[in-house]
Structures are given as C-alpha cells and as structure tokens.
Protein backbone atom coordinates (compact mmCIF):
# COMPACT_ATOMS: atom_id res chain seq x y z
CA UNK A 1 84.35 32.66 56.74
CA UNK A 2 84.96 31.79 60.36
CA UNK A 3 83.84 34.95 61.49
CA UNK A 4 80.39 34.84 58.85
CA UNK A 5 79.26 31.76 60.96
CA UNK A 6 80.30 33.51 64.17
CA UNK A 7 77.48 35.93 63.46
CA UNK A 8 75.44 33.88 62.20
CA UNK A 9 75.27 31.53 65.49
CA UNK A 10 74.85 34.60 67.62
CA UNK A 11 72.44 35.95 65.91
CA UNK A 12 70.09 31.89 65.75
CA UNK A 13 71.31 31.67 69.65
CA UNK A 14 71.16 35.17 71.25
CA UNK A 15 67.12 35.10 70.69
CA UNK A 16 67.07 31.96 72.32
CA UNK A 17 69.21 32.57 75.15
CA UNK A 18 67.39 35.69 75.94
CA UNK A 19 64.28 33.96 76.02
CA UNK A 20 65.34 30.83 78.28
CA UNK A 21 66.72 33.74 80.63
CA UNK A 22 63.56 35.90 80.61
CA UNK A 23 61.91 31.92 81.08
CA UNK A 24 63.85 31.76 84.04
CA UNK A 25 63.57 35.09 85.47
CA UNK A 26 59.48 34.63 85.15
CA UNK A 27 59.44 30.94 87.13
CA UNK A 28 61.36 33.10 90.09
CA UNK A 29 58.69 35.72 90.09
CA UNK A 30 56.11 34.47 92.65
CA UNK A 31 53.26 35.87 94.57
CA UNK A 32 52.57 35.41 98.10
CA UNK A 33 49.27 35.92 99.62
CA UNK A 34 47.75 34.60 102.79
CA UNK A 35 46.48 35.36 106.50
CA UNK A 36 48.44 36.01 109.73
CA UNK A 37 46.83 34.17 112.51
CA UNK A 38 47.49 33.53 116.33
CA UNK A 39 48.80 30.25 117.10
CA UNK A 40 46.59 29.31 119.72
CA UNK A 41 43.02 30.72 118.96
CA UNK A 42 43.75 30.73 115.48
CA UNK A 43 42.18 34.80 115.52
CA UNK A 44 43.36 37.44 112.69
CA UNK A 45 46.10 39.21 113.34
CA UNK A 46 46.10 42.91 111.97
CA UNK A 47 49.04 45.21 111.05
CA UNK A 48 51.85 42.59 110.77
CA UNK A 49 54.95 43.59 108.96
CA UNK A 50 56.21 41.40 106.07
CA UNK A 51 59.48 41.85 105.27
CA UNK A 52 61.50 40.31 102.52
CA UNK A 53 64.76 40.26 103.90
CA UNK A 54 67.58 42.06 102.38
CA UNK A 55 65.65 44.31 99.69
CA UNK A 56 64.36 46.73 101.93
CA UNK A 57 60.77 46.29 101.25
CA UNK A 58 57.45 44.93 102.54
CA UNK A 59 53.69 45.28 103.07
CA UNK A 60 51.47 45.26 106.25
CA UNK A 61 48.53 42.53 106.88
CA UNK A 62 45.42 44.52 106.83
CA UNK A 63 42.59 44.53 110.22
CA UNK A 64 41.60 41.00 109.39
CA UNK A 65 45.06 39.68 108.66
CA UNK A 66 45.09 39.40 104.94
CA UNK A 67 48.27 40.32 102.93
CA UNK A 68 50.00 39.80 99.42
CA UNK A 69 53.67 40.69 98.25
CA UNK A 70 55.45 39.88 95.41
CA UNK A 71 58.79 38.01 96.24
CA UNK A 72 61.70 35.78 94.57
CA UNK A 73 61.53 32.46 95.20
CA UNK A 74 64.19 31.76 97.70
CA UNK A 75 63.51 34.61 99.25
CA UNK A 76 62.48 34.95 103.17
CA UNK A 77 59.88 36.31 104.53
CA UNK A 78 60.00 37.97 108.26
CA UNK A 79 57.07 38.36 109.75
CA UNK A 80 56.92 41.01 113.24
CA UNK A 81 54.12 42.45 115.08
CA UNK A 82 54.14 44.05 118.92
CA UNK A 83 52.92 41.59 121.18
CA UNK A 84 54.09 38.63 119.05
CA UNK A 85 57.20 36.33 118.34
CA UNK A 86 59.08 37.38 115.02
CA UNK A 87 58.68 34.47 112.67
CA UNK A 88 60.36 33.95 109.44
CA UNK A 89 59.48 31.80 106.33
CA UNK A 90 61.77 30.87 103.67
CA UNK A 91 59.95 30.51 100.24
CA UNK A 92 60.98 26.95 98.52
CA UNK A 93 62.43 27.47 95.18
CA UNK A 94 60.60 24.17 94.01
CA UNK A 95 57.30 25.91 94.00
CA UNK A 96 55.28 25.71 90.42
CA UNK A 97 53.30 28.72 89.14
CA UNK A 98 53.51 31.90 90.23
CA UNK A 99 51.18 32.03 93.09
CA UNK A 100 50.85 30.62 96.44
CA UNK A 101 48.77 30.66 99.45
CA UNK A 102 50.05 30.71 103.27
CA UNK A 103 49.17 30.57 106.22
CA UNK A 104 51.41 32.68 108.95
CA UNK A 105 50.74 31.29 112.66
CA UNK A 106 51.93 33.98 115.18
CA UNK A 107 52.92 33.05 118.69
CA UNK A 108 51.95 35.56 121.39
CA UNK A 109 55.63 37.16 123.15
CA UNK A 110 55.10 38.05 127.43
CA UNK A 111 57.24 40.32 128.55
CA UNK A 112 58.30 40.42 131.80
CA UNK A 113 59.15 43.94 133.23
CA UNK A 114 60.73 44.63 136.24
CA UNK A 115 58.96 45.37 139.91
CA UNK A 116 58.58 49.07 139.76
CA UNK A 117 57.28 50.81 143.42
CA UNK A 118 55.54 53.69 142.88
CA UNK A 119 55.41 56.44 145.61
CA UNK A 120 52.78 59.97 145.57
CA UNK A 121 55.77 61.60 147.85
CA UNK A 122 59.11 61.13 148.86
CA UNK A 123 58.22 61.55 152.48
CA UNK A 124 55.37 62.05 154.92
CA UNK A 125 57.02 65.54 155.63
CA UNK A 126 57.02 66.61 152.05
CA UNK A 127 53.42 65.16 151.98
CA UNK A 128 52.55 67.68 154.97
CA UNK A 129 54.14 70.19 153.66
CA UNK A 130 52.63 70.00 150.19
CA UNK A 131 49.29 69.07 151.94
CA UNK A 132 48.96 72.47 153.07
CA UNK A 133 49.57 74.64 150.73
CA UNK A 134 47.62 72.53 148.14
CA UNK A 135 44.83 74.39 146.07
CA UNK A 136 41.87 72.60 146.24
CA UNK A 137 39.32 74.14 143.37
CA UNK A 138 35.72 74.93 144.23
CA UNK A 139 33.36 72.30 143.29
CA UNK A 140 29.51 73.23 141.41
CA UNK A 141 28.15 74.07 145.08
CA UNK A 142 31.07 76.35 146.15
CA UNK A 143 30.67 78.08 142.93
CA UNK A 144 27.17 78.33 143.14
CA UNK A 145 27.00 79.83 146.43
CA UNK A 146 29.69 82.75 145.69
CA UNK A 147 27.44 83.32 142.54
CA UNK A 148 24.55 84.32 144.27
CA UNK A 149 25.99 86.59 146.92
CA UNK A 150 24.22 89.40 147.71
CA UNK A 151 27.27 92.19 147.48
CA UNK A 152 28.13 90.56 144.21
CA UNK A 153 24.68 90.29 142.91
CA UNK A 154 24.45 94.27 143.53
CA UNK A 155 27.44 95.12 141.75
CA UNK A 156 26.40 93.03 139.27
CA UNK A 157 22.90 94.89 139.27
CA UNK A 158 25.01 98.06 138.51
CA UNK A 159 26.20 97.54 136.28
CA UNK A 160 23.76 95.82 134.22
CA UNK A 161 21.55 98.47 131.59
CA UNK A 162 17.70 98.53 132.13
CA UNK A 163 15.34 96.51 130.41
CA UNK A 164 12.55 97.50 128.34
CA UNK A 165 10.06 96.36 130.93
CA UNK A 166 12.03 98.72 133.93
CA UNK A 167 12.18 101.32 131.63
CA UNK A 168 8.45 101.36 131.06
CA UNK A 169 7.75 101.37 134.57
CA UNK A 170 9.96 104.23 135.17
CA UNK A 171 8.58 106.12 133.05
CA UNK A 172 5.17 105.52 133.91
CA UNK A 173 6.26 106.70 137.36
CA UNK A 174 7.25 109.48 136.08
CA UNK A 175 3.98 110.35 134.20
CA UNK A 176 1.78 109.43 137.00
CA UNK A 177 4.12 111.93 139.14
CA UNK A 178 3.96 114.90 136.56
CA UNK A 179 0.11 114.34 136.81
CA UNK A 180 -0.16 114.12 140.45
CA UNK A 181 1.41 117.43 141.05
CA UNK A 182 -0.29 118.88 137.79
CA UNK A 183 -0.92 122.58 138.31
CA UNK A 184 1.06 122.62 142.02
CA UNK A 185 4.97 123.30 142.96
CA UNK A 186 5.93 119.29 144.17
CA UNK A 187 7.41 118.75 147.44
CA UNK A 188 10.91 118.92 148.14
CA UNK A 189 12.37 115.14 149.77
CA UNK A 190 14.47 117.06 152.17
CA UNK A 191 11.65 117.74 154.19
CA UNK A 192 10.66 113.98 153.90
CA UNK A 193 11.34 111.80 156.78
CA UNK A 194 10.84 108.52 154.89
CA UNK A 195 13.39 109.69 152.15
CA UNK A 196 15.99 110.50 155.32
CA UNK A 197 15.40 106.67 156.07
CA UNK A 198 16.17 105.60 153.06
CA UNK A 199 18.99 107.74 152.54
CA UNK A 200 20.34 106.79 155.76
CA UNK A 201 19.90 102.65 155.25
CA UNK A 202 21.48 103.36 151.74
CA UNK A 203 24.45 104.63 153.32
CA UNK A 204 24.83 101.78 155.92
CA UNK A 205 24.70 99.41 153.47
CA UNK A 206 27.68 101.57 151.70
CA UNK A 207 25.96 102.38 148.42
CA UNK A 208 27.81 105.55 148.36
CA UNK A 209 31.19 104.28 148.62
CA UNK A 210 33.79 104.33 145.19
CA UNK A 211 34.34 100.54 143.77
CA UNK A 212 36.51 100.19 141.51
C-alpha cells in the first residue's frame, strides 16, 4: 500500500516538478542586445569582443557597434577592444522577460611607450664607408640616355629582321640594277673608289669586328 501511493505521488509530482524546473531554466535564458559606444563622443565602436566569462564563448560588435548574445542571467559580460579600457557588465538576475537592451560606453586606453632614438648608422665612419660603395639606380633620364646610344642602337639594328617596307626597297634596287646593266657585264666595286671609302669608314667604325 505504502509503496502504491509512493508511485502514485511521483508520478502527480514529477510532471510538475519538471515543469517548474524547465519554468526556471526559461526565466534564466536572456538575450542581450545593444551598441558599444565611446564614452566621450558617444561614436560606434566596431569589432568589440563580448565575452561571457567562464563559458568560453562570445560574439563581436559589428562596424557600427551593434551586437546580440544569448547569456544566463547572472552572467558577466567583458567587453575588450584595442585602443580601449576592458569593461565588464554583470547581468542582474532580477531582470523580467527574456530580452534586454544596453548600452556599452567604452573609455579610450593611451599608452605610453618608451623614448626610442632611432639612428640610419652606427657611426659617421660606417656611414662613409657605406656611402661609397652604395648603388644608386639610374633614374628615367639615365635610362633614357643609355637607350638611345648609338653603338647600342647598331647592335640593336643587327639584329633586328627587315621590314616589309626595307625589303621592298631592296628589292626594287635590285630590279632597277638588273635593268641598268641589261644586256652589259656590270662593273666590278673593286675598281670603285667610293666603295674603298666606304669600306674603309666601315672598318673604322669596327663593323667588321666579332661581338658576341
């Protein structure tokens, strides 16, 4: 009998139990949402980390400082940016519902750094020394100029294939030489004083020389 009514309250109070707990775990649930805002200027603060502390988890405040988590009330909140104070908020266990607006004030952190002396060289001997053996690159004008040199623009020449327009005149030149000496043996150049000249001018300027 004693164990008929033991199973019978546990069976009228277990529902009821479970419900005033799942009641109770509900009312705890609460959702945070709100801005993070300078304390002075009252500006939007982007990418601040909200922390709940001691679950390991968190969201970030978006580029105009809005954010929402879902926390425990009694939980705390740390809030941490670069260039600002940490600040932390505790969340009342007294709040009703399950929502609730804030708004997170951030204080601007300075931080002093040491005086730091900067020096290009140890020494004005190891300035000389590097002074002179620096390599100093050609600027647009230097470049320019060794561009259009006239041993470079020969080699260049070279070795560059003829166009369609030289090879046209050449062999135009040629056709107007074929009919020039039509029906007649054509001179030979060795007998030709003005080719000598210009055989002798092309060798002072060392066309016949091997390049490599």
């Amino acid at each position: 009998m004693y164990r008929n009514l033991v199973i019978l309250f546990s069976l009228v109070c277990l529902p009821l139990l479970a419900s005033a707990q799942f009641k109770a775990f509900k009312d705890s649930i609460i959702q945070i949402s709100g801005i993070t805002m300078t304390a002075d200027s009252l500006r939007a603060v982007p990418a601040v980390s909200i922390l709940v502390k001691g679950q390991g988890r968190g969201t970030i405040s978006n580029s105009v400082g809005v954010f929402s988590i879902v926390a425990f009330k009694g939980d705390t909140l740390s809030f941490s940016a670069v260039g600002f104070r940490r600040k932390d908020y505790k969340i009342p266990l007294d709040l009703p519902g399950n929502r609730y607006s804030v708004i997170q004030l951030m204080a601007e952190d300075t931080v002093y750094l040491t005086e730091t002396i900067i020096k290009p060289y140890p020494s004005r001997r190891e300035f000389e020394k590097l002074f002179v053996s620096m390599d100093i690159p050609n600027d647009m004008y230097e470049i320019a100029r060794k561009n259009n040199e006239q041993a470079k623009l020969r080699a260049i020449a070279q070795g560059m294939p003829i166009d369609a327009g030289g090879a046209y005149n050449v062999f135009m030149q040629k056709q107007q030489q074929s009919l020039y000496y039509a029906g007649q043996v054509p001179p030979q150049n060795i007998f030709n004083p003005l080719a000598w000249a210009q055989f002798i001018e092309s060798w002072k300027r060392g066309d016949f020389k091997r390049k490599n």
